[in-house]
Protein backbone atom coordinates (compact mmCIF):
# COMPACT_ATOMS: atom_id res chain seq x y z
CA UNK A 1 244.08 43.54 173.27
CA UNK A 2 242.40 42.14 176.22
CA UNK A 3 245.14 42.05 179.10
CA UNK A 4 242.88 40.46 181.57
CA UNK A 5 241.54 37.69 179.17
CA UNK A 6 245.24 36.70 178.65
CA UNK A 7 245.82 36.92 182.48
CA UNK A 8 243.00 34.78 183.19
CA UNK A 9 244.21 31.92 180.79
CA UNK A 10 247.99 32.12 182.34
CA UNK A 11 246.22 31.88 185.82
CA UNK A 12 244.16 28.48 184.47
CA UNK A 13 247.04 27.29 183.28
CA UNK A 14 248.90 28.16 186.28
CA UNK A 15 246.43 26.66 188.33
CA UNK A 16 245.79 23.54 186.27
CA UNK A 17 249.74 22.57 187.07
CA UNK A 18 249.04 22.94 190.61
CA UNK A 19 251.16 25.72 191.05
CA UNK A 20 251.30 29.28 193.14
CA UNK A 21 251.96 32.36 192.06
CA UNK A 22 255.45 32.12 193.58
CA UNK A 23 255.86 29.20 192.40
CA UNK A 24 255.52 30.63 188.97
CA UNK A 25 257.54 33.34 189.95
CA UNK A 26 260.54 30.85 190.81
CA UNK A 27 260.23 28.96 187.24
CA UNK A 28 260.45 32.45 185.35
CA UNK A 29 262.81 34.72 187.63
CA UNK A 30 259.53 37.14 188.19
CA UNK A 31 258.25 38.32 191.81
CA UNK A 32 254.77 36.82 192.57
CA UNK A 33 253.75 39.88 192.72
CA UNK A 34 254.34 40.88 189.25
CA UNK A 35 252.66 37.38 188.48
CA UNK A 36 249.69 38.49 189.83
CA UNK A 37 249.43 41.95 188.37
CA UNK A 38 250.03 39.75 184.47
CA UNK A 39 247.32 37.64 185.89
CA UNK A 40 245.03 40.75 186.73
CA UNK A 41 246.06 42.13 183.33
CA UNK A 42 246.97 45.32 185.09
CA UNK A 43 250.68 44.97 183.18
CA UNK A 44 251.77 43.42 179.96
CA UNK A 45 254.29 41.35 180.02
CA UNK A 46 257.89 41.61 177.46
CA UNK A 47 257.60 39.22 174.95
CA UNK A 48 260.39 37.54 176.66
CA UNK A 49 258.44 37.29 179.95
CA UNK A 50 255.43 35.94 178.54
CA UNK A 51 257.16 32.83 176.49
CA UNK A 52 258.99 32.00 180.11
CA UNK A 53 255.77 32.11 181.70
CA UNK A 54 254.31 29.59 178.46
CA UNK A 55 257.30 27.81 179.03
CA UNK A 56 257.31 26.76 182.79
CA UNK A 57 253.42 26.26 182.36
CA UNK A 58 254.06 23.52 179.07
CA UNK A 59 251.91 25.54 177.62
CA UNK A 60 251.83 26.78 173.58
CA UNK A 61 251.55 30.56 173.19
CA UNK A 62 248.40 30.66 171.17
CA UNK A 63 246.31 28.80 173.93
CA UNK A 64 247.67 31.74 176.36
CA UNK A 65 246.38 34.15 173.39
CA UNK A 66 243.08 32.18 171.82
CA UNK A 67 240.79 35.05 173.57
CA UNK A 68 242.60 37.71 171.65
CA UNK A 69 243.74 36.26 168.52
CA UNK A 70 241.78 36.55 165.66
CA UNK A 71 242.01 33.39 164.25
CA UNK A 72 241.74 31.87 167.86
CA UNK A 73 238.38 30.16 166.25
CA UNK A 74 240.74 28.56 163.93
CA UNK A 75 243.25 27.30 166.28
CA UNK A 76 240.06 26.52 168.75
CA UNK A 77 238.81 24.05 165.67
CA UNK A 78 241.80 22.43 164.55
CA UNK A 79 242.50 21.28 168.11
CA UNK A 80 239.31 19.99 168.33
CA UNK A 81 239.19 18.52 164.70
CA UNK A 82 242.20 16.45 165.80
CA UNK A 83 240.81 15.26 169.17
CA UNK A 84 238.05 14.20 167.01
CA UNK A 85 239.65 12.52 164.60
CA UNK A 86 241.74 10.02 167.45
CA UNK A 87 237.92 8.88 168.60
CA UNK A 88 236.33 5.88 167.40
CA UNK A 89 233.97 6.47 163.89
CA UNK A 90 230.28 6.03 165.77
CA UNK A 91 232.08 8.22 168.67
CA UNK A 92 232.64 10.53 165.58
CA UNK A 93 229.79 10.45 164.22
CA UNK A 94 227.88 11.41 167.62
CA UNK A 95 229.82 14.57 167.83
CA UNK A 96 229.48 15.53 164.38
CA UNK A 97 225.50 15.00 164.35
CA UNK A 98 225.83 17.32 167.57
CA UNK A 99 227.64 19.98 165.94
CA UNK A 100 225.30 19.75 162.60
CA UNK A 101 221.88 20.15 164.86
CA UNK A 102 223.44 23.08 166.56
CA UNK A 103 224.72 24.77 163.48
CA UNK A 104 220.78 24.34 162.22
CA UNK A 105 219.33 25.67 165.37
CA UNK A 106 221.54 28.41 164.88
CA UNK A 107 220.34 29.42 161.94
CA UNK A 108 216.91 29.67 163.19
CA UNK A 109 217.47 32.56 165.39
């Protein structure tokens, strides 16, 4: 497992709630200085740590994991299938002629 992929997307998430590292470190009872060595992916966290941290971020575990899991493509797609699927149809439609014309100038290479 990637440790510092799973760092970075704590620290996005982190960052994205407008908070510091000690902040962080208040919310979950950790130093900011641990924070920042999970965020470097120098340590792993206990499985306890790491749902507080998901927890005082709002945050789902899998979106903390996508860049390691191996279904993360999966999870990556349904999310996006259901943002989608709230959009008008010719909004819909747009995307999914996008996505179609990619897929066939992938196939080219």
């Amino acid at each position: 497992m990637d440790l510092k992929l799973v760092g970075q997307k704590i620290k996005e998430s982190r960052t994205a709630r407008n908070l510091t590292q000690e902040e962080l470190g208040e919310l979950t009872d950790l130093t900011s200085s641990y924070v920042s060595v999970i965020e470097r992916g120098v340590k792993v966290p206990t499985l306890g740590t790491f749902i507080k941290i998901a927890n005082a971020l709002n945050v789902s575990a899998d979106s903390l994991l996508v860049d390691v899991l191996n279904t993360s493509m999966k999870i990556t797609a349904s999310k996006l299938s259901d943002q989608i699927e709230k959009l008008p149809i010719r909004e819909q439609k747009k995307i999914l002629e996008v996505v179609r014309v990619l897929a066939e100038f992938d196939k080219d290479e």
